[in-house]
C-alpha atoms as a PDB file:
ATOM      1  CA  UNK A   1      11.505 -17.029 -36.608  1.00  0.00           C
ATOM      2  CA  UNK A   2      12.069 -20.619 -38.501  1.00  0.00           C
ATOM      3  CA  UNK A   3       9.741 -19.092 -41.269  1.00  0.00           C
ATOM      4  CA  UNK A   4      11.270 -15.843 -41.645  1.00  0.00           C
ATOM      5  CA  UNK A   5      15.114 -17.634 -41.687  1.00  0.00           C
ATOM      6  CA  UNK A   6      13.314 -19.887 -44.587  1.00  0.00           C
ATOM      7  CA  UNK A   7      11.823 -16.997 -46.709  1.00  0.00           C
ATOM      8  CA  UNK A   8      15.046 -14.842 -46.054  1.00  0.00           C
ATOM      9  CA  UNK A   9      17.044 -17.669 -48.136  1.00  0.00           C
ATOM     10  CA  UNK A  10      14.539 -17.224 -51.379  1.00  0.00           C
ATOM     11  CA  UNK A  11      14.697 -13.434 -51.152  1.00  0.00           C
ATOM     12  CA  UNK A  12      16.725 -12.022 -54.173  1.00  0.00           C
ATOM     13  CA  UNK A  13      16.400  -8.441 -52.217  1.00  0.00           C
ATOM     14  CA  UNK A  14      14.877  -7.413 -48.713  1.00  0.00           C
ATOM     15  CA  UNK A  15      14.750  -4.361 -46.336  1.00  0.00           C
ATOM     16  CA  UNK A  16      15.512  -7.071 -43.736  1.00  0.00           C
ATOM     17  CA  UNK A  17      19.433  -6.972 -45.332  1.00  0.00           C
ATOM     18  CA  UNK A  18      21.992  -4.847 -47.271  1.00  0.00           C
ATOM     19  CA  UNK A  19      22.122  -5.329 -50.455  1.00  0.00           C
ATOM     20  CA  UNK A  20      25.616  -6.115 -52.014  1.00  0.00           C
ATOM     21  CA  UNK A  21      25.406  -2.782 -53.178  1.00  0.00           C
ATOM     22  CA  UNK A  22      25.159  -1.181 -49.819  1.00  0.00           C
ATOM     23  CA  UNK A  23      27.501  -4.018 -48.495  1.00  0.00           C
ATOM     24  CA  UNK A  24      30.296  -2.494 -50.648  1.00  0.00           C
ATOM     25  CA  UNK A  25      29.708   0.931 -49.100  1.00  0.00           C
ATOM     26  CA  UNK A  26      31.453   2.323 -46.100  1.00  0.00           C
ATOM     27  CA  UNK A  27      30.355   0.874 -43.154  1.00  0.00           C
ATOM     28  CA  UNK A  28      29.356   3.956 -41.212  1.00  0.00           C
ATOM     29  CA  UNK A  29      27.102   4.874 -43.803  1.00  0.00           C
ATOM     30  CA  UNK A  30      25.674   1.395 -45.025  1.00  0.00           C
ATOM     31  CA  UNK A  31      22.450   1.748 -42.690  1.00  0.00           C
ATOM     32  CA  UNK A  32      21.214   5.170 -43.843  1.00  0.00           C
ATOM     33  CA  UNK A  33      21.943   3.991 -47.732  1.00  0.00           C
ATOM     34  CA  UNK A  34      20.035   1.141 -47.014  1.00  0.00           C
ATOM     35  CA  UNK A  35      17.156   3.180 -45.280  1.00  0.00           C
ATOM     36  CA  UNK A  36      17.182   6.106 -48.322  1.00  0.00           C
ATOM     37  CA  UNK A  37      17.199   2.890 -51.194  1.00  0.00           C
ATOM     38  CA  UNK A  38      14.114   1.237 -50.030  1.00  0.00           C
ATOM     39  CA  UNK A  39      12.415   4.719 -48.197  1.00  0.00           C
ATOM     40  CA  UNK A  40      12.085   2.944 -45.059  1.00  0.00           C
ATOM     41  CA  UNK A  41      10.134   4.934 -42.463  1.00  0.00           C
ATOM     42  CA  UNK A  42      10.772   5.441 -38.785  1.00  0.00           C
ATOM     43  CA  UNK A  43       7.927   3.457 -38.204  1.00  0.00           C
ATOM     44  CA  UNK A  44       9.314   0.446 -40.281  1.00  0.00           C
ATOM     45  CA  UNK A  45      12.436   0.399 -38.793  1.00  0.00           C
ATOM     46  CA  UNK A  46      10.780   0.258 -35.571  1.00  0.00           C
ATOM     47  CA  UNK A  47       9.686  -3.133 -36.311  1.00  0.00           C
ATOM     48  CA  UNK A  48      12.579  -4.303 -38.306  1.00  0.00           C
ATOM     49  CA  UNK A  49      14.760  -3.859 -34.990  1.00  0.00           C
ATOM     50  CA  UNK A  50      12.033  -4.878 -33.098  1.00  0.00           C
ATOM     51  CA  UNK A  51      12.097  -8.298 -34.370  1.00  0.00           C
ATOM     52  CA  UNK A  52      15.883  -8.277 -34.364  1.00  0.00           C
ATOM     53  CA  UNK A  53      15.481  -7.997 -30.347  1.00  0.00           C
ATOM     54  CA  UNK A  54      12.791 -10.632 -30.513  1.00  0.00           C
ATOM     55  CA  UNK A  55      14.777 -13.058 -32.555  1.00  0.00           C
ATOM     56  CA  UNK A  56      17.429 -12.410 -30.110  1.00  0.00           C
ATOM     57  CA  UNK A  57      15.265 -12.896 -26.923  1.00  0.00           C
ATOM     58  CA  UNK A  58      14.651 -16.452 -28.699  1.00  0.00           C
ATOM     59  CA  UNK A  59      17.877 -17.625 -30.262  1.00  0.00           C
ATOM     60  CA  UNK A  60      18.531 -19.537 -27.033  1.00  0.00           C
ATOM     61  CA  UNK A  61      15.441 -21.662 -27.809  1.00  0.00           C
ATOM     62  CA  UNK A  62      16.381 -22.619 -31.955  1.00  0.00           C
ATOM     63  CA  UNK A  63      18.863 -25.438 -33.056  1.00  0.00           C
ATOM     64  CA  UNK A  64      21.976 -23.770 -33.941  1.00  0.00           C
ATOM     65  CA  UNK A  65      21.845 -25.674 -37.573  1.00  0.00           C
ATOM     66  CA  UNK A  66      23.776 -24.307 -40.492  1.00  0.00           C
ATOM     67  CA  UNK A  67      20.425 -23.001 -42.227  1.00  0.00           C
ATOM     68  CA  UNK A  68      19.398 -20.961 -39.172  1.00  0.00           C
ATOM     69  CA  UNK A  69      22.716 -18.802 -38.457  1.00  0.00           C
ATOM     70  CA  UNK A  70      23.259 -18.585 -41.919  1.00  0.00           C
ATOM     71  CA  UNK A  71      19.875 -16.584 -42.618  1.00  0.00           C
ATOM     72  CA  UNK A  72      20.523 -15.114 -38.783  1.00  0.00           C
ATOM     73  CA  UNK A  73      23.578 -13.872 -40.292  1.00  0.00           C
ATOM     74  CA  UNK A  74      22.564 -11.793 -43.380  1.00  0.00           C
ATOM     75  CA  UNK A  75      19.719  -9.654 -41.113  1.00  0.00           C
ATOM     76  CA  UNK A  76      21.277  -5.881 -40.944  1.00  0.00           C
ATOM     77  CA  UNK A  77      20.313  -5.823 -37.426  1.00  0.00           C
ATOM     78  CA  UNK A  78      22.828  -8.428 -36.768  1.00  0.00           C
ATOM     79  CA  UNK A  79      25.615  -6.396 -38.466  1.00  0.00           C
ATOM     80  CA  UNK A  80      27.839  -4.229 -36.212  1.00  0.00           C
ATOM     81  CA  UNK A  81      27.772  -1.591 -38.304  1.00  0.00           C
ATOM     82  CA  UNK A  82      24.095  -1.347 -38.048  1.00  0.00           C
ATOM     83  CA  UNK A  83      24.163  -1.394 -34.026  1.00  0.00           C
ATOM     84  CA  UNK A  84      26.289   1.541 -34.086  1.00  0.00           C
ATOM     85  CA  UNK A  85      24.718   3.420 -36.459  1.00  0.00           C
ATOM     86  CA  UNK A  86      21.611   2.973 -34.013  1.00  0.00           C
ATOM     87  CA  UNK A  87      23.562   3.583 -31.020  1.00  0.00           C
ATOM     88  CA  UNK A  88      25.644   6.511 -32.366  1.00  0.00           C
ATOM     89  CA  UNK A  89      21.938   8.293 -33.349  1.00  0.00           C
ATOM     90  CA  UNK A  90      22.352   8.060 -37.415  1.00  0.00           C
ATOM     91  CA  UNK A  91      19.654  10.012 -39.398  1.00  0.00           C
ATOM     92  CA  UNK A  92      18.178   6.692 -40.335  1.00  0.00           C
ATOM     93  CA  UNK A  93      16.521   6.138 -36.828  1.00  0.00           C
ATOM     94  CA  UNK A  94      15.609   9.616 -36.460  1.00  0.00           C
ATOM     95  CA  UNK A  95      16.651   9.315 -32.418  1.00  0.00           C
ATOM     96  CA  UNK A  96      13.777   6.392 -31.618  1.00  0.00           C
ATOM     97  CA  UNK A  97      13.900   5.370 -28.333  1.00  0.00           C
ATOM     98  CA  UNK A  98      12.890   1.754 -29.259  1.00  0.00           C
ATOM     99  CA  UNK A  99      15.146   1.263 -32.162  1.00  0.00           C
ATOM    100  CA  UNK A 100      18.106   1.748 -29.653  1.00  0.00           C
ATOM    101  CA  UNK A 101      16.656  -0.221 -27.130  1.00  0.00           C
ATOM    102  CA  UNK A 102      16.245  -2.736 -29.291  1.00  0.00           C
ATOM    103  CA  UNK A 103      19.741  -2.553 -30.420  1.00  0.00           C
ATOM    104  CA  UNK A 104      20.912  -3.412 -27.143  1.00  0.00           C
ATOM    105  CA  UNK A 105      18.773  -6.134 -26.607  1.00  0.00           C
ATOM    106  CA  UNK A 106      20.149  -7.453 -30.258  1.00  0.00           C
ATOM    107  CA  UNK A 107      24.055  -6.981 -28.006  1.00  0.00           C
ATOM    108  CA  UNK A 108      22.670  -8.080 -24.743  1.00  0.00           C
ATOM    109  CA  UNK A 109      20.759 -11.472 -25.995  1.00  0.00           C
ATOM    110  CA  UNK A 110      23.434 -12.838 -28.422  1.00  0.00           C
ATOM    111  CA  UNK A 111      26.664 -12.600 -26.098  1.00  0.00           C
ATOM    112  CA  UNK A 112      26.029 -15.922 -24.820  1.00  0.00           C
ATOM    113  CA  UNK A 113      23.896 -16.922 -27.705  1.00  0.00           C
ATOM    114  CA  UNK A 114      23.999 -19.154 -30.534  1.00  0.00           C
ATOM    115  CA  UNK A 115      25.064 -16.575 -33.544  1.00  0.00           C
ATOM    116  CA  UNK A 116      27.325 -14.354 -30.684  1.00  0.00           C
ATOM    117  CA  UNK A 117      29.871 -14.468 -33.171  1.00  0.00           C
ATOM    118  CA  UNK A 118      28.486 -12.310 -35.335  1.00  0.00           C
ATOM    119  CA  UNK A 119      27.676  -9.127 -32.784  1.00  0.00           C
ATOM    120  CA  UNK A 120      30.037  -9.841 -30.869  1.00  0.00           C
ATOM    121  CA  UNK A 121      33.288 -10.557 -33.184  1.00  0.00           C
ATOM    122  CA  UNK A 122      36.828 -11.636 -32.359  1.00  0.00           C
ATOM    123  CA  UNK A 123      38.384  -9.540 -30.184  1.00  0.00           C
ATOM    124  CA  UNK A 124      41.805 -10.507 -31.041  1.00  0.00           C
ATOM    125  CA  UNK A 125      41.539  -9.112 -34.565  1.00  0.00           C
ATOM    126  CA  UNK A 126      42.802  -5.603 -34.690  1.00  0.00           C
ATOM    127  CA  UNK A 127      40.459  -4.794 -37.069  1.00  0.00           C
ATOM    128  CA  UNK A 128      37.634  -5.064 -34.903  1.00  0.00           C
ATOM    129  CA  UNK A 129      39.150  -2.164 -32.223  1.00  0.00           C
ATOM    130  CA  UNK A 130      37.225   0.292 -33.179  1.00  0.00           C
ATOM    131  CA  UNK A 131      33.893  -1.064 -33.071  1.00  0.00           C
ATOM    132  CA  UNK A 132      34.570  -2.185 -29.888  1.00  0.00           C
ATOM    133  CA  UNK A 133      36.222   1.494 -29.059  1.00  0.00           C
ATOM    134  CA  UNK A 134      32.656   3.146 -30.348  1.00  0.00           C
ATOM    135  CA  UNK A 135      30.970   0.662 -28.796  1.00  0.00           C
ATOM    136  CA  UNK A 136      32.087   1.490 -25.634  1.00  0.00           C
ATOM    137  CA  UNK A 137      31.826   5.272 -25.769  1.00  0.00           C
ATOM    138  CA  UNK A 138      28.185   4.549 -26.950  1.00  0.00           C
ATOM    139  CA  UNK A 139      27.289   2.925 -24.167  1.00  0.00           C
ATOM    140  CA  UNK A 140      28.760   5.363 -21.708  1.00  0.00           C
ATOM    141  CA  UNK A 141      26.975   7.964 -22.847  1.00  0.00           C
ATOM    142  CA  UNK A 142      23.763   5.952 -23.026  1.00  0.00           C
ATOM    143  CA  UNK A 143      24.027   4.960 -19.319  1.00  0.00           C
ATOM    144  CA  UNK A 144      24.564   8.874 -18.071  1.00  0.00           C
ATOM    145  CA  UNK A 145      22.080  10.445 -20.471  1.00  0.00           C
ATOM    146  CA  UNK A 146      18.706   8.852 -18.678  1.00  0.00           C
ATOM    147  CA  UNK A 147      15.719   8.600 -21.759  1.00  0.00           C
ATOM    148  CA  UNK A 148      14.122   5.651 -20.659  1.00  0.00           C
ATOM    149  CA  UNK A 149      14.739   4.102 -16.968  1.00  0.00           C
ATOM    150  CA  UNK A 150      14.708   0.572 -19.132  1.00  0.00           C
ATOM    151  CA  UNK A 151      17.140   1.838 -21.636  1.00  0.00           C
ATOM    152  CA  UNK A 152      19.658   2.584 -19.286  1.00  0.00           C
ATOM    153  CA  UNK A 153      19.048  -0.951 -17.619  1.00  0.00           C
ATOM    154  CA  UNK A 154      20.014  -2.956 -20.676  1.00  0.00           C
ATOM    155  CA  UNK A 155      23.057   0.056 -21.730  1.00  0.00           C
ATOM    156  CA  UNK A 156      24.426  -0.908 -17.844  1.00  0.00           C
ATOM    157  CA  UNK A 157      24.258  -4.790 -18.601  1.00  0.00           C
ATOM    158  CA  UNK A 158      26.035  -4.839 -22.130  1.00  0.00           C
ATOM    159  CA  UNK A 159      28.793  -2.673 -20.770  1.00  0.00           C
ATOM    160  CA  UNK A 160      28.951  -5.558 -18.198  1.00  0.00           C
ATOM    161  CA  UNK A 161      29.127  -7.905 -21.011  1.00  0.00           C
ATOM    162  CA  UNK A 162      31.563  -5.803 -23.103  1.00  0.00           C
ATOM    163  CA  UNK A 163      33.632  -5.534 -19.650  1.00  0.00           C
ATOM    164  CA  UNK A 164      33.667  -9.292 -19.530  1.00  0.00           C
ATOM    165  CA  UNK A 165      34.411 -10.374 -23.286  1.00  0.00           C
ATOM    166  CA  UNK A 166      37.286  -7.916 -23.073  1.00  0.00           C
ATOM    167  CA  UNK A 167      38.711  -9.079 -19.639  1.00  0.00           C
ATOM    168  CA  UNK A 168      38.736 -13.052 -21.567  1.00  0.00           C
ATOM    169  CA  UNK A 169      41.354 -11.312 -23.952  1.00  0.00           C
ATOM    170  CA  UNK A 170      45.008 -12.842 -23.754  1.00  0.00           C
ATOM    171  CA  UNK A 171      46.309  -9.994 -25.215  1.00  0.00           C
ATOM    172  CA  UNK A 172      46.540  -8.180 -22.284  1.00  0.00           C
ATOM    173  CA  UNK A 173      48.784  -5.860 -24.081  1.00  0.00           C
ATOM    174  CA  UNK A 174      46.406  -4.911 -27.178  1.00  0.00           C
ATOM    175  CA  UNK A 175      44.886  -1.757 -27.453  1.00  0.00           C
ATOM    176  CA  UNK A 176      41.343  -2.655 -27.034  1.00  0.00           C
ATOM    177  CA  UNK A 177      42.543  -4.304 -23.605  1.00  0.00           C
ATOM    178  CA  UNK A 178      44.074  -0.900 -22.214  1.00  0.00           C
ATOM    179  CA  UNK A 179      42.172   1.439 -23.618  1.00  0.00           C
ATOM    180  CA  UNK A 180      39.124  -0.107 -21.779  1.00  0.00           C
ATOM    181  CA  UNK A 181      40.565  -1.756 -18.892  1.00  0.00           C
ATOM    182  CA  UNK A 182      42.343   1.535 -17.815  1.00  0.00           C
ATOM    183  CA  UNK A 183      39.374   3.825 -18.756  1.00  0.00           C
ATOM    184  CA  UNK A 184      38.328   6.305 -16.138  1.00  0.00           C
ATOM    185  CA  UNK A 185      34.923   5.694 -17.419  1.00  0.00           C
ATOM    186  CA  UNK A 186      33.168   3.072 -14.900  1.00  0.00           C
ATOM    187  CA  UNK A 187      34.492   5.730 -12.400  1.00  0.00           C
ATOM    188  CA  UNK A 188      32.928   8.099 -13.694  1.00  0.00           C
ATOM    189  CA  UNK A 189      29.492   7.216 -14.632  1.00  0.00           C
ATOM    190  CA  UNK A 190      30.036   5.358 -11.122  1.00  0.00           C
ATOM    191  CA  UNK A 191      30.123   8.996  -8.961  1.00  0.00           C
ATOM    192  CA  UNK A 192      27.792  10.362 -11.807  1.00  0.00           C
ATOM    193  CA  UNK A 193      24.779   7.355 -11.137  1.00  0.00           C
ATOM    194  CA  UNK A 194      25.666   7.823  -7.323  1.00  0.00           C
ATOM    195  CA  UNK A 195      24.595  11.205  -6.948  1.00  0.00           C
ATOM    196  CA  UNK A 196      21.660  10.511  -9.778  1.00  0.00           C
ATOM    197  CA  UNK A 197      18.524  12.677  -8.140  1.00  0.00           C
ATOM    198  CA  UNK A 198      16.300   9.665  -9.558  1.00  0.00           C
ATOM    199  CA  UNK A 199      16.608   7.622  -6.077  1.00  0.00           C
ATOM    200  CA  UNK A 200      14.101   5.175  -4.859  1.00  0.00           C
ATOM    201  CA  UNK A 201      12.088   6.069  -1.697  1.00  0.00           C
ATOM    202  CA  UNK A 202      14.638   5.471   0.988  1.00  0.00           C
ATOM    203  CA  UNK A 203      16.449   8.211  -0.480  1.00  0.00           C
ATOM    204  CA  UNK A 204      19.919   6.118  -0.026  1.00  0.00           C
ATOM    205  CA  UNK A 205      20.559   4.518  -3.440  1.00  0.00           C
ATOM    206  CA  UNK A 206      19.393   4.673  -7.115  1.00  0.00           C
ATOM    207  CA  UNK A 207      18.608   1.583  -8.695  1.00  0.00           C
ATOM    208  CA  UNK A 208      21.175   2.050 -11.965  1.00  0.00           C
ATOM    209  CA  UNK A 209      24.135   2.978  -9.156  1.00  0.00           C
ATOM    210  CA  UNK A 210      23.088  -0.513  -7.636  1.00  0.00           C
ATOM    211  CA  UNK A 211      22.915  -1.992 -11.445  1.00  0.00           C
ATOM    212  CA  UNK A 212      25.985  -0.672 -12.568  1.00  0.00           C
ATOM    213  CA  UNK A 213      28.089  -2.209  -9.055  1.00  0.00           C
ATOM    214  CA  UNK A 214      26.518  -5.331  -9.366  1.00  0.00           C
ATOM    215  CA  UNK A 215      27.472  -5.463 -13.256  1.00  0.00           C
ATOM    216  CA  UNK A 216      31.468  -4.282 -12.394  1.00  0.00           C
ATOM    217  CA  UNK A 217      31.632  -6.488  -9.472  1.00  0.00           C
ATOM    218  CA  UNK A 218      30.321  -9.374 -12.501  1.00  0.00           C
ATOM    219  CA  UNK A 219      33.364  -8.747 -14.626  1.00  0.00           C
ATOM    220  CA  UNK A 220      35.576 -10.390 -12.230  1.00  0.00           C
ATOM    221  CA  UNK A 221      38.236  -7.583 -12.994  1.00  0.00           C
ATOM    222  CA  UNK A 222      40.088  -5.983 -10.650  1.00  0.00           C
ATOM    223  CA  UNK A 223      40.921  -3.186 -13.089  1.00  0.00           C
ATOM    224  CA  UNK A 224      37.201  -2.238 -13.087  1.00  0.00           C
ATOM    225  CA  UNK A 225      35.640  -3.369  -9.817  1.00  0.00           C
ATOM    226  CA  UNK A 226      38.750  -1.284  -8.182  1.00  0.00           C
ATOM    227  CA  UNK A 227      37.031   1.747  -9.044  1.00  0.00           C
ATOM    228  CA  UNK A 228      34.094   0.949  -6.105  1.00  0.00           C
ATOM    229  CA  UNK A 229      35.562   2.328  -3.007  1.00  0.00           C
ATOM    230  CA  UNK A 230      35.675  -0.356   0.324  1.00  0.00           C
ATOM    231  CA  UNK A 231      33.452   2.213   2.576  1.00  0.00           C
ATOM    232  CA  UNK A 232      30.471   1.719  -0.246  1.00  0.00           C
ATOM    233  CA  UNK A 233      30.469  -1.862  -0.536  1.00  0.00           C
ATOM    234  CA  UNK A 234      30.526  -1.874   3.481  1.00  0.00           C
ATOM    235  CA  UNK A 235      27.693   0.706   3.122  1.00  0.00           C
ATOM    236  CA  UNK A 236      25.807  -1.764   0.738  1.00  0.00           C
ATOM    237  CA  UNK A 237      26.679  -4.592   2.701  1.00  0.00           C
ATOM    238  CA  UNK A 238      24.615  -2.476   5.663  1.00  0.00           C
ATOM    239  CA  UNK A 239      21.987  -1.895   3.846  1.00  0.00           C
ATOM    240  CA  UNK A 240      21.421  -5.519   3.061  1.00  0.00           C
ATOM    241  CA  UNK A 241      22.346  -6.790   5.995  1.00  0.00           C
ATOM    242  CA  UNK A 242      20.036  -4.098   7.975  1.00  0.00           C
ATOM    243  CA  UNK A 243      17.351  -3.942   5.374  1.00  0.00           C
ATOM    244  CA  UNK A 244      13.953  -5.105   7.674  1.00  0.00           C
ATOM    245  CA  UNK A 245      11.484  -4.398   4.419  1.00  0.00           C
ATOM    246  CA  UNK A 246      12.972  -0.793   3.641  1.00  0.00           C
ATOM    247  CA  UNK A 247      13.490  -1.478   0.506  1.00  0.00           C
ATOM    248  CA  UNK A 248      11.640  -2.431  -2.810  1.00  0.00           C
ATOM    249  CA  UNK A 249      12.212  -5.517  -4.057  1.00  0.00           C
ATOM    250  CA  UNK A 250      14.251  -4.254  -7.548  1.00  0.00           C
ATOM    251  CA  UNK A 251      16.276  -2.755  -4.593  1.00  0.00           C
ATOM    252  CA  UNK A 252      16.635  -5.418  -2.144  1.00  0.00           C
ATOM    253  CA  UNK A 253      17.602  -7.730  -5.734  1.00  0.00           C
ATOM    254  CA  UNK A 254      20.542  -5.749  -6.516  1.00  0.00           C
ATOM    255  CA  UNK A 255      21.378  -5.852  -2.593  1.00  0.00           C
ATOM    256  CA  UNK A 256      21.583  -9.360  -2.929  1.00  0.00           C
ATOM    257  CA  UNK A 257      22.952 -10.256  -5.545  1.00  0.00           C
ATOM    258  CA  UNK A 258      25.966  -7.648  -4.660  1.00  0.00           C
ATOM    259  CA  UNK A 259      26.143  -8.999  -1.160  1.00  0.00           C
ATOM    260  CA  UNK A 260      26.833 -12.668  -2.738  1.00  0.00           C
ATOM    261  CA  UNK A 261      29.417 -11.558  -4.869  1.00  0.00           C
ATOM    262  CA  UNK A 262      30.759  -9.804  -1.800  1.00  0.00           C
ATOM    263  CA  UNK A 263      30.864 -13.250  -0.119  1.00  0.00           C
ATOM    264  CA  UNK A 264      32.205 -15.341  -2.712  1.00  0.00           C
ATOM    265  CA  UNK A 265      35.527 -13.127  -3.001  1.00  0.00           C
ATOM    266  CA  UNK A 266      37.895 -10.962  -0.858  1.00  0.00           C
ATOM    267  CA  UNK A 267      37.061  -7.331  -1.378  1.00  0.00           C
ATOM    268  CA  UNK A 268      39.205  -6.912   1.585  1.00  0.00           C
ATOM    269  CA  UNK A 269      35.616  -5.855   3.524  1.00  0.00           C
ATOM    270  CA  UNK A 270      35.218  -8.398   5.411  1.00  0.00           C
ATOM    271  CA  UNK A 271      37.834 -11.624   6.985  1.00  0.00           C
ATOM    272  CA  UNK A 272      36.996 -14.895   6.032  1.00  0.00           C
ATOM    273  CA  UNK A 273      34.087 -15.847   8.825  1.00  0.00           C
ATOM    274  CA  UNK A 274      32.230 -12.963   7.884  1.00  0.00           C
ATOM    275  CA  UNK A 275      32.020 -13.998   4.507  1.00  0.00           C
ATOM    276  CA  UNK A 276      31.034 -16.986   5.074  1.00  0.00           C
ATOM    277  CA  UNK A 277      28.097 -15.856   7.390  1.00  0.00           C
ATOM    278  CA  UNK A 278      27.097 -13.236   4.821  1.00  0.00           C
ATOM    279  CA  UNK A 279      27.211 -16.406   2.176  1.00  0.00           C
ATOM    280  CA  UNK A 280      24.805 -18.114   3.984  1.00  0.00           C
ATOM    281  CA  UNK A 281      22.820 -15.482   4.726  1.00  0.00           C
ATOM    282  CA  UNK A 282      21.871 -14.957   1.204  1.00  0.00           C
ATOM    283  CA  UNK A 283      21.543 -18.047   0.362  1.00  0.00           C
ATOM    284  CA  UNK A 284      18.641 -18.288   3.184  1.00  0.00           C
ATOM    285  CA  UNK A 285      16.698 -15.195   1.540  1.00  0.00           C
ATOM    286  CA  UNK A 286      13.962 -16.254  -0.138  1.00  0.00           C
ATOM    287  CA  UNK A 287      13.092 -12.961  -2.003  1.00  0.00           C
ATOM    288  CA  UNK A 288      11.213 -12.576  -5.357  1.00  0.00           C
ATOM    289  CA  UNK A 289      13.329 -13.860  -8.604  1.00  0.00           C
ATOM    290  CA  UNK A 290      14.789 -11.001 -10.468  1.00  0.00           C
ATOM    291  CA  UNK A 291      11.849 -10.498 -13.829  1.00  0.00           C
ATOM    292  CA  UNK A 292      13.089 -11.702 -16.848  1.00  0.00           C
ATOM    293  CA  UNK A 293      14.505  -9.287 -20.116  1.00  0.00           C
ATOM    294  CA  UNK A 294      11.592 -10.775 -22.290  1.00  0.00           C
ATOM    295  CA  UNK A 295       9.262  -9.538 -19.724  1.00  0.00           C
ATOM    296  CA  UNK A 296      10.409  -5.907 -19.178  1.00  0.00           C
ATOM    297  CA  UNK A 297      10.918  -5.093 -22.966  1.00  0.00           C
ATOM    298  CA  UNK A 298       7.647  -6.337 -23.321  1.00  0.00           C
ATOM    299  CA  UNK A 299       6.253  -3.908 -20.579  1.00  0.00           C
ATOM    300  CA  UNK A 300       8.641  -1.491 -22.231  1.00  0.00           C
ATOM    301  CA  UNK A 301       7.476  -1.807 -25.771  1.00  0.00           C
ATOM    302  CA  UNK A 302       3.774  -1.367 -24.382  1.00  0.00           C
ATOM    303  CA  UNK A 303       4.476   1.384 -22.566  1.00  0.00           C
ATOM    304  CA  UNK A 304       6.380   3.568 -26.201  1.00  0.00           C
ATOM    305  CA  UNK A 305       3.410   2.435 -28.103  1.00  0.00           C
ATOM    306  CA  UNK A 306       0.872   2.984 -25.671  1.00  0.00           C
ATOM    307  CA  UNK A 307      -0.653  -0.409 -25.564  1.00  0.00           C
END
C-alpha cells in the first residue's frame, strides 16, 4: 500500500483516479466516464475495488502522514460518488457482487479510520444530504434483497455506522437528522429479516435479524432501537439465557453480545438486579471471539472466484 501511495504521486494519469476531466463532470456519472475513457473491464474493476477494500482493511495499520492520505485521497474508490455509483448498480460494474461488497468494506473500514473524512464527510454540511439520503436507501435495499449471506452482513453493519455518525449530529433539527432518525425503515427491514425463511437450525432466529438488533441496539438511539419491541428482546434474552449448546456459535455471538447491551442499559426488560446478574453472566461466557472482517472477505472473495 506504501508503494502504490508513492507511485500514485508520479502518475500524470491512472485508472486508479478521475481525471480532472471526469472530475469536472457530474458526479453521478463521473464513474461510468471514467470506466468508458480508459475501457476498463468488469474484471478490472474487480480488482481496482478490491484493493480499495484491502487498503481499507489496512489503513488502521499505516501512519496517518500527510503523503499517505493525500495519495489515499485521490483513489476513485475513496470518492463518494464512486461508492454510490457501485451501490446504486451503475452500468460501470455491470451488477458484480464483489465490486459492491467491496464498496462497503471501503464504508465499513474507514468510519473509524485514518482517511474517514473522506467517505464519510461532514455531516453538518447541507451539501452532503443527499449522499447520505442515497446512501441510506442503498443500503436498505441491500440488506432486504439477500445476494450474498456476507453482503448483507457488511450492508447491516454500515447502516449501524451510518445510524451512529448521524445520531453524533447537533443539528438535531437538519434534514439528514429527521429524515433518518424518523425513518420507518429499521422497522421495516426489522419485521422483513424476522420472518426471513433463511433461519439457522433451531428454526427460532435468522442470523441478519440477530445482526441487524445487535447493530440498532449499537447506535445508542432511542429513535432507532425503539423500533425492537420489549417481548423480543425478552425472547432473545431467553434464548441466551436458556441456550444449553442449541445454538451455533455465529448465533450464540449475536446472543451475547445483545444480551450485554441489554445489561448495560434500561430497555425497561428487566429491574436493576437482573441486569446486573445478566451482566455478569456474560461476562463469565467464555465463547469463541467473533472472526474478524479481514477474515470473512477473504473466505468471501475465495468463494466468488472459486479459489
Amino acid at each position: 500500500i506504501k508503494l502504490l501511495c508513492s507511485e500514485i504521486k508520479s502518475w500524470e494519469r491512472s485508472i486508479f483516479y478521475f481525471s480532472e476531466e471526469t472530475s469536472k463532470r457530474p458526479t453521478a456519472i463521473r464513474l461510468k466516464t471514467h470506466s468508458d475513457e480508459y475501457q476498463i473491464t468488469t474484471a478490472e474493476m474487480d480488482c481496482i475495488l478490491g484493493i480499495g477494500a484491502s487498503m481499507n482493511l489496512c489503513a488502521k495499520y499505516l501512519p496517518a502522514n500527510y503523503d499517505i492520505v493525500d495519495s489515499i485521497s485521490r483513489l476513485l474508490f475513496m470518492k463518494p460518488e464512486t461508492i454510490l455509483a457501485v451501490l446504486s448498480h451503475n452500468s460501470a460494474t455491470s451488477g458484480s457482487l464483489f465490486i459492491e461488497t467491496s464498496a462497503l468494506i471501503c464504508l465499513l473500514e474507514s468510519f473509524n479510520g485514518p482517511v474517514s473524512h473522506l467517505l464519510w464527510p461532514d455531516v453538518h454540511e447541507n451539501s452532503n444530504e443527499d449522499y447520505f439520503c442515497e446512501l441510506f436507501l442503498c443500503l436498505n435495499t441491500m440488506i432486504m434483497n439477500i445476494r450474498h449471506k456476507f453482503t448483507q452482513e457488511v450492508s447491516i453493519e454500515v447502516y449501524g455506522c451510518l445510524i451512529k455518525y448521524i445520531c453524533t449530529s447537533n443539528k438535531k433539527q437538519s434534514f439528514i437528522n429527521l429524515f433518518l432518525l424518523t425513518s420507518p425503515w429499521s422497522s421495516i427491514i426489522l419485521e422483513y429479516l424476522r420472518t426471513d425463511s433463511s433461519v439457522n437450525n433451531d428454526g427460532e432466529f435468522s442470523s441478519s435479524f440477530l445482526a441487524f438488533v445487535n447493530v440498532l441496539l449499537s447506535t445508542n438511539c432511542s429513535a432507532i432501537f425503539s423500533s425492537i419491541s420489549k417481548n423480543q428482546l425478552r425472547n432473545l434474552l431467553l434464548a441466551y439465557i436458556h441456550d444449553e449448546n442449541k445454538h451455533d456459535s455465529v448465533t450464540r455471538n449475536y446472543l451475547k453480545s445483545i444480551s450485554q447491551k441489554i445489561a448495560s442499559r434500561d430497555y425497561e426488560v428487566l429491574d436493576s438486579r437482573e441486569r446486573l446478574s445478566l451482566e455478569v453472566m456474560t461476562a463469565s461466557d467464555n465463547l469463541q471471539p467473533a472472526v474478524s472482517i479481514s477474515h470473512r472477505f477473504n473466505l468471501f472473495y475465495k468463494e466468488i472466484f472459486c479459489l
